[in-house]
Protein backbone atom coordinates (compact mmCIF):
# COMPACT_ATOMS: atom_id res chain seq x y z
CA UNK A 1 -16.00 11.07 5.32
CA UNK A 2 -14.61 12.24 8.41
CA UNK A 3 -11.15 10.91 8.43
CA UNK A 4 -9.12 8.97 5.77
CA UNK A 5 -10.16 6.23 8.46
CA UNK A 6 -13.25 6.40 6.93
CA UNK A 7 -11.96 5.46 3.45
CA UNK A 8 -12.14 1.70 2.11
CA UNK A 9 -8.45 2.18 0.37
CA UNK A 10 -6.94 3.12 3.98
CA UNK A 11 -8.66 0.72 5.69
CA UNK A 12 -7.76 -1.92 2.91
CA UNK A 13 -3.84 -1.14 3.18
CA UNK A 14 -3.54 -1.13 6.74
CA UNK A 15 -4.84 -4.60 7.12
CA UNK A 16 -2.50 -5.60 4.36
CA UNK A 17 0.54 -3.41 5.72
CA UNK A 18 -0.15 -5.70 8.87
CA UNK A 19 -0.42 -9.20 6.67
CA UNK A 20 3.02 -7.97 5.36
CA UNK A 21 4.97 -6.95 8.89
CA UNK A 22 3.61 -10.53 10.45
CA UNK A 23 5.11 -12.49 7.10
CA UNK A 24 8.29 -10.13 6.94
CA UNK A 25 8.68 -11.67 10.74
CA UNK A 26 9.52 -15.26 9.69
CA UNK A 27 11.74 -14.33 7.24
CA UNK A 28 15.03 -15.59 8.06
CA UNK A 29 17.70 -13.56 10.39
CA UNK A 30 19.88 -12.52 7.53
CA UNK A 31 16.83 -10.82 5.60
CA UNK A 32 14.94 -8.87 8.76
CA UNK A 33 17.21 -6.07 8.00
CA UNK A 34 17.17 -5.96 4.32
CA UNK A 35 14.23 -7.52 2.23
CA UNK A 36 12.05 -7.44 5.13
CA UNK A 37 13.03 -4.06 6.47
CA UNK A 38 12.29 -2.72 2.62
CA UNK A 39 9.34 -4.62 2.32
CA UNK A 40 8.11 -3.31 5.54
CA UNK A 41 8.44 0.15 4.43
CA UNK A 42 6.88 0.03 0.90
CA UNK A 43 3.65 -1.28 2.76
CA UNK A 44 3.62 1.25 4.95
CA UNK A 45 3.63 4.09 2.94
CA UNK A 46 1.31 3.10 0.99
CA UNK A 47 -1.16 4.14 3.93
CA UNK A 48 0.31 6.45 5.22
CA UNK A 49 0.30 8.33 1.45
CA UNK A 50 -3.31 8.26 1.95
CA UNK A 51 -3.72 9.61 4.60
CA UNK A 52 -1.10 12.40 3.62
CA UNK A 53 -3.11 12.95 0.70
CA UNK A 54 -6.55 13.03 2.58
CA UNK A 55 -4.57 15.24 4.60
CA UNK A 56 -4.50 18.00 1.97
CA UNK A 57 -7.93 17.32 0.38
CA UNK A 58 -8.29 20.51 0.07
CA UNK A 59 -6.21 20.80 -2.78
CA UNK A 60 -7.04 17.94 -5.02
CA UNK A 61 -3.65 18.07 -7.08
CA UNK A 62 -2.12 17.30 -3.71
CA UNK A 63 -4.58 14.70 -2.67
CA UNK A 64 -4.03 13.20 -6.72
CA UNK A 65 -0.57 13.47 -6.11
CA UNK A 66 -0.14 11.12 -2.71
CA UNK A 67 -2.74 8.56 -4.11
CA UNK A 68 -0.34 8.42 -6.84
CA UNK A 69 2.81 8.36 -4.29
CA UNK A 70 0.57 4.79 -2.72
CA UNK A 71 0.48 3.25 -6.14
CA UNK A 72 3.86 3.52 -6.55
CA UNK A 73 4.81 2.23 -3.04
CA UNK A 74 1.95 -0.49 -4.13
CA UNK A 75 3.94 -1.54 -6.87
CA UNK A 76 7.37 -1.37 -5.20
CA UNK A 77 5.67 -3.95 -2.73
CA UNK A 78 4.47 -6.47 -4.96
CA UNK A 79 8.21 -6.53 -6.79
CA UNK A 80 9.28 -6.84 -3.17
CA UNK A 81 6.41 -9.74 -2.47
CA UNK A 82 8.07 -11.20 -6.18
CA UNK A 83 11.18 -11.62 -5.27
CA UNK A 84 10.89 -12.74 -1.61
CA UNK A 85 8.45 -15.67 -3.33
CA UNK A 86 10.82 -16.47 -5.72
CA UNK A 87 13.91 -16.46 -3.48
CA UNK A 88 12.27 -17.84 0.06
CA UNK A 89 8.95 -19.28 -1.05
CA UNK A 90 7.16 -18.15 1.29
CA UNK A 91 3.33 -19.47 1.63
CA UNK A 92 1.04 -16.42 2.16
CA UNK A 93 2.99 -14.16 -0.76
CA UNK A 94 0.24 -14.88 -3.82
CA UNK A 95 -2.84 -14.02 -1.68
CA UNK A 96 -1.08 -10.60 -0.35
CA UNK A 97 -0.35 -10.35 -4.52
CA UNK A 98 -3.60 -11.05 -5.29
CA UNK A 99 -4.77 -8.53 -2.44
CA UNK A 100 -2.19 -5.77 -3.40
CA UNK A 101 -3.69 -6.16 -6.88
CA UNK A 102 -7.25 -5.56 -5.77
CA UNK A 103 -5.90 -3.05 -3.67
CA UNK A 104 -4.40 -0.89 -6.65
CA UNK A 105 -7.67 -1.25 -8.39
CA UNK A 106 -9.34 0.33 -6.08
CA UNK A 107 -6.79 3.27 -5.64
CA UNK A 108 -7.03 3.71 -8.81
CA UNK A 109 -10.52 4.12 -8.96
CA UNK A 110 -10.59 6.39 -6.25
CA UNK A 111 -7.85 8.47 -7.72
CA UNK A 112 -10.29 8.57 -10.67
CA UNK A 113 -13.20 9.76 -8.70
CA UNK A 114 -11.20 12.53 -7.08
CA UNK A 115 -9.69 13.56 -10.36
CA UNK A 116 -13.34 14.02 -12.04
CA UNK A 117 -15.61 14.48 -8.96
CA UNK A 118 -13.60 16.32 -5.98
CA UNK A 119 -14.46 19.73 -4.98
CA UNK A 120 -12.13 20.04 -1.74
């Protein structure tokens, strides 16, 4: 690995960060400055907390602690996807679930790997 470009989680959450920006779009007026400004955000940090974390690979308590800092901005952004389904039904929001969840999996692995396997 070269960059935290290189890494499938990155990659991964900035094609769904994208999915989530385009749907947070066709929201209606009243909600582009609220749920979608929110929901906006929680994707987005979840890559840009990997790449922090890659960031400081050299210290893999720091790298552990930013790819924990993504799952939580993961999960913030499926209880965000929740409750714009429930309250705006909007089409695309159970395959972005079903991708955030396959998502987490795989930081979670990776968090995993770095925890038993990472020598900075």
């Amino acid at each position: 690995m070269r960059s935290y470009k290189d890494l499938e989680i990155y990659q991964l959450a900035l094609t769904l960060c994208l999915e989530v920006h385009e749907m947070s779009l066709k929201l209606p007026a009243y909600e582009l400055y609220e749920q979608g400004s929110q929901i906006r955000r929680s994707s987005k940090s979840i890559k840009d907390n990997i790449a922090e974390g890659y960031g400081r690979r050299r210290y893999k308590h720091d790298f552990i602690k930013y790819l924990v800092y993504a799952q939580g901005s993961l999960l913030e952004c499926i209880s965000q996807l929740d409750t714009i389904e429930r309250i705006h039904k909007v089409k695309e929001i159970p395959l972005l679930k079903e991708n955030y969840e396959i998502l987490g999996a795989k930081i979670y692995s990776f968090m995993r790997y770095v925890e038993l396997h990472w020598n900075g």
